[in-house]
C-alpha atoms as a PDB file:
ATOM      1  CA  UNK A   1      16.277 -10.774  15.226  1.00  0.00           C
ATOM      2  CA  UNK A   2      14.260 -10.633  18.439  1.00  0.00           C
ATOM      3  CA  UNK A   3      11.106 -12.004  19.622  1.00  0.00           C
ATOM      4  CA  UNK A   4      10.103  -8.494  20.603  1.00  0.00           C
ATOM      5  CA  UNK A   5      10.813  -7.296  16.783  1.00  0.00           C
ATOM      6  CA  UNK A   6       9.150 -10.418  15.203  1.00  0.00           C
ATOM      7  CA  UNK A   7       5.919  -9.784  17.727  1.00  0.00           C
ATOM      8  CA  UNK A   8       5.811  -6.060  16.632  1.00  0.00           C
ATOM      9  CA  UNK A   9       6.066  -7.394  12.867  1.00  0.00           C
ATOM     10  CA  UNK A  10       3.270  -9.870  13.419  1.00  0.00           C
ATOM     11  CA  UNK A  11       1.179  -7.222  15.120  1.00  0.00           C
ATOM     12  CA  UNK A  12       1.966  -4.461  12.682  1.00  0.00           C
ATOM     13  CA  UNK A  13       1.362  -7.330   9.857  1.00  0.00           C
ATOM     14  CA  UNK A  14      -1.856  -8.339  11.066  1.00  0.00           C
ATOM     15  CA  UNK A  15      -3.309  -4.647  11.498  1.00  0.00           C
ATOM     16  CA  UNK A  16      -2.689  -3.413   8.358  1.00  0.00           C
ATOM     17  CA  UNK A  17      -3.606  -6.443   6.179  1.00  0.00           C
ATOM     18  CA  UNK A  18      -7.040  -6.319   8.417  1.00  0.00           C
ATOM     19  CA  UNK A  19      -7.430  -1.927   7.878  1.00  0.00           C
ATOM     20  CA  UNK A  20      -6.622  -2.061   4.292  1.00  0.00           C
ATOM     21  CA  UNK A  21      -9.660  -3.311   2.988  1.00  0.00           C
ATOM     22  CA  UNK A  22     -11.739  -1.077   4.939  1.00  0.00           C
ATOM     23  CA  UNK A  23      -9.961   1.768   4.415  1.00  0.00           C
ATOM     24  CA  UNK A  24      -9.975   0.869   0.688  1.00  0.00           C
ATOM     25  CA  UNK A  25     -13.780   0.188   0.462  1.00  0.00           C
ATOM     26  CA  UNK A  26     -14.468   3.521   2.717  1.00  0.00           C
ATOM     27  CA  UNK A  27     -12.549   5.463   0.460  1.00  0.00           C
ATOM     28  CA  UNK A  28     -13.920   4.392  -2.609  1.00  0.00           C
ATOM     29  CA  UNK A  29     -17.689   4.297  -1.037  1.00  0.00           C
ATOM     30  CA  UNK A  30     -17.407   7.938  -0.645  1.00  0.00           C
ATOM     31  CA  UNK A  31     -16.171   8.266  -4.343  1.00  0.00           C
ATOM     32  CA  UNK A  32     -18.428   5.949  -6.104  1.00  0.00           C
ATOM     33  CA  UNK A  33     -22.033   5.501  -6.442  1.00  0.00           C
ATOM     34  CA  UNK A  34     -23.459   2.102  -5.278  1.00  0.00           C
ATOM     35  CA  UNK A  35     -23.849   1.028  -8.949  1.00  0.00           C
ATOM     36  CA  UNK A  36     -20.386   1.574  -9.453  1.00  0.00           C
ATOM     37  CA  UNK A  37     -18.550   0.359  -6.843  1.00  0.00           C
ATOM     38  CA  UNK A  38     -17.397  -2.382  -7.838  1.00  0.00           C
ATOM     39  CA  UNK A  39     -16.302  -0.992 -10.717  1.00  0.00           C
ATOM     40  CA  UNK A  40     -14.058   1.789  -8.446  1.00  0.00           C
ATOM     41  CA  UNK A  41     -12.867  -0.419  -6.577  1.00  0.00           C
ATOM     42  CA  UNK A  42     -11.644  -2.833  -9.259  1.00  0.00           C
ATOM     43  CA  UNK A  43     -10.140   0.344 -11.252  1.00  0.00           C
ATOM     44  CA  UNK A  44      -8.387   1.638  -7.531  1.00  0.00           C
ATOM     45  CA  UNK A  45      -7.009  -1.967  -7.098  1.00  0.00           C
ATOM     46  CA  UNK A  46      -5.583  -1.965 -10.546  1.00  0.00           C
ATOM     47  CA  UNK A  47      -4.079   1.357 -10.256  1.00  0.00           C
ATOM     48  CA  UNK A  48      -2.109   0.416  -7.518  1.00  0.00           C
ATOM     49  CA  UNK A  49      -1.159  -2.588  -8.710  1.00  0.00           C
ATOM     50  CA  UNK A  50       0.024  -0.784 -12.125  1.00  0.00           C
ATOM     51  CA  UNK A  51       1.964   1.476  -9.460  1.00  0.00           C
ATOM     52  CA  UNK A  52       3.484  -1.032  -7.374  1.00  0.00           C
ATOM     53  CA  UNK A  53       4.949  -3.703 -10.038  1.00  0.00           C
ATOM     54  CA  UNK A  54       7.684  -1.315 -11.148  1.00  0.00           C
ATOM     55  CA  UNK A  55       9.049  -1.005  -7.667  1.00  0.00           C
ATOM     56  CA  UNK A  56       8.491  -4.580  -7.554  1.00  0.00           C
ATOM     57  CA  UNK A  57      10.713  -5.610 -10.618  1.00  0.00           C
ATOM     58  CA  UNK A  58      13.470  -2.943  -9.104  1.00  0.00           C
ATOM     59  CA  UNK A  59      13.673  -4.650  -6.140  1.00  0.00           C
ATOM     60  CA  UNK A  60      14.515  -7.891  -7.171  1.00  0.00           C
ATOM     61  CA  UNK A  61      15.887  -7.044 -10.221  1.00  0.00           C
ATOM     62  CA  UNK A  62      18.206  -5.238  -7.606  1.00  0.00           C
ATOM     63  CA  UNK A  63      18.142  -8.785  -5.530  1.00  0.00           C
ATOM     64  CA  UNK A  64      19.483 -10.138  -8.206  1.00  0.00           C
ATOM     65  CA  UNK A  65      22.589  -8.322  -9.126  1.00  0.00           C
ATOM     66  CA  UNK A  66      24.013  -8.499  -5.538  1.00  0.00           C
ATOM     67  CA  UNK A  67      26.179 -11.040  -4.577  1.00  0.00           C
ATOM     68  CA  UNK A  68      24.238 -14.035  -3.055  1.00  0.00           C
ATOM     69  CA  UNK A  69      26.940 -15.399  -0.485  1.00  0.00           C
ATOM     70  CA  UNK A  70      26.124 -12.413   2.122  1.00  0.00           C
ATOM     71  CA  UNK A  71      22.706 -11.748   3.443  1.00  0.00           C
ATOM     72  CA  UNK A  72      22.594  -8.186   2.614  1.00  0.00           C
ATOM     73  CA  UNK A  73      21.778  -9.394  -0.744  1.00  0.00           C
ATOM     74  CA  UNK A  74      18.476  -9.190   0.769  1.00  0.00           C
ATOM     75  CA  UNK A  75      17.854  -7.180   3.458  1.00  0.00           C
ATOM     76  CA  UNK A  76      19.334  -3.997   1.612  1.00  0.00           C
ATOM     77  CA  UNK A  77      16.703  -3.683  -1.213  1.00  0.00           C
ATOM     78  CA  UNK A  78      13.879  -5.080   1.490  1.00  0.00           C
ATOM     79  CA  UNK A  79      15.050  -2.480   4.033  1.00  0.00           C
ATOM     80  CA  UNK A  80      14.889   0.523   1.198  1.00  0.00           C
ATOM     81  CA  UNK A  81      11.732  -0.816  -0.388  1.00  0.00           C
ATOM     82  CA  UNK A  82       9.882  -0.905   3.313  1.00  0.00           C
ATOM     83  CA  UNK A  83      11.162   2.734   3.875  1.00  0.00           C
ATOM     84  CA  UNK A  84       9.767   4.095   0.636  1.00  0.00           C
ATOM     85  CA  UNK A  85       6.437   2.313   1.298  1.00  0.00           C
ATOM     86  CA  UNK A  86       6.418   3.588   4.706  1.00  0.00           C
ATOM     87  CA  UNK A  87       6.988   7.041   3.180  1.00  0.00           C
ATOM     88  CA  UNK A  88       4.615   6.872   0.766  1.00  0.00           C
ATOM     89  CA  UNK A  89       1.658   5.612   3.203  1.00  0.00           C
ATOM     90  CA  UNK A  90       2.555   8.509   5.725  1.00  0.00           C
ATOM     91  CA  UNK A  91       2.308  10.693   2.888  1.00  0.00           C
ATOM     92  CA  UNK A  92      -0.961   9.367   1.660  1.00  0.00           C
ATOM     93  CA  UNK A  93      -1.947   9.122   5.264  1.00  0.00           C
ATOM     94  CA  UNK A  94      -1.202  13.088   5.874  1.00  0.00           C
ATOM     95  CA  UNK A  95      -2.976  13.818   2.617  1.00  0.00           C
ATOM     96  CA  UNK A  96      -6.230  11.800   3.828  1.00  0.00           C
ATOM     97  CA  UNK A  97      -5.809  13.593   7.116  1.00  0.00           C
ATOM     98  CA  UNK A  98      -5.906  17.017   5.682  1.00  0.00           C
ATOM     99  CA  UNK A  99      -8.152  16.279   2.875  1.00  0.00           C
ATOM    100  CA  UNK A 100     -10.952  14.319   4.125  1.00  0.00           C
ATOM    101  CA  UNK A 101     -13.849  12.103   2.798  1.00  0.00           C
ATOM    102  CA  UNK A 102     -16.905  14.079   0.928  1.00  0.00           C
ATOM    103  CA  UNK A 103     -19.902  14.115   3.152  1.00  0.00           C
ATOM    104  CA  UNK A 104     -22.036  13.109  -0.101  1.00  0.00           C
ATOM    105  CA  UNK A 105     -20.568  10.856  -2.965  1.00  0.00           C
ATOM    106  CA  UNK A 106     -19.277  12.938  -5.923  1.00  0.00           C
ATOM    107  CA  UNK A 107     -21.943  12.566  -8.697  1.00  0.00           C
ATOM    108  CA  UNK A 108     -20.926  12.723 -11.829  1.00  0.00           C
ATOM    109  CA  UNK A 109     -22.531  14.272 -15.077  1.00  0.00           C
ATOM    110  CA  UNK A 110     -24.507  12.127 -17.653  1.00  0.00           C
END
């Protein structure tokens, strides 16, 4: 590890822990009615959660079957984990791109 790579982690770190929530609450804004967002929002938070445990409990259940005297018991699942979440984002991210917000909320029927 360098200082140069921990810096760029720190960095990357910081921005996306401070864009998330605004992309999140943008996103769902342009979704949800103002009576409802909350409600959106808790239901898009949940979702993802739902999504993310199962790679969760793979990872360290994969963490956990690897030998613990060597350090790639570690940074292999890590490593593959970060890739497929980078994938998926730049996927998502293309997707958003492409597809846009609405320029009015989407009402819904009664």
């Amino acid at each position: 590890p360098t200082w140069v790579a921990q810096e760029a982690v720190g960095a990357s770190s910081a921005m996306v822990m401070t864009l998330y929530p605004i992309i999140l609450t943008k996103y769902t804004m342009a979704y949800a009615m103002p009576n409802r967002l909350g409600v959106v929002m808790g239901l898009l938070a949940t979702y993802m959660t739902l999504l993310t445990l199962p790679m969760m409990f793979a990872t360290y259940a994969w963490i956990s079957y690897l030998p613990s005297d060597s350090l790639e018991h570690l940074s292999v699942p890590l490593q593959a984990r970060s890739i497929l979440g980078t994938a998926a984002l730049v996927l998502w991210a293309a997707h958003f791109w492409y597809v846009g917000l609405p320029a009015m909320p989407v009402m819904l029927r009664k």
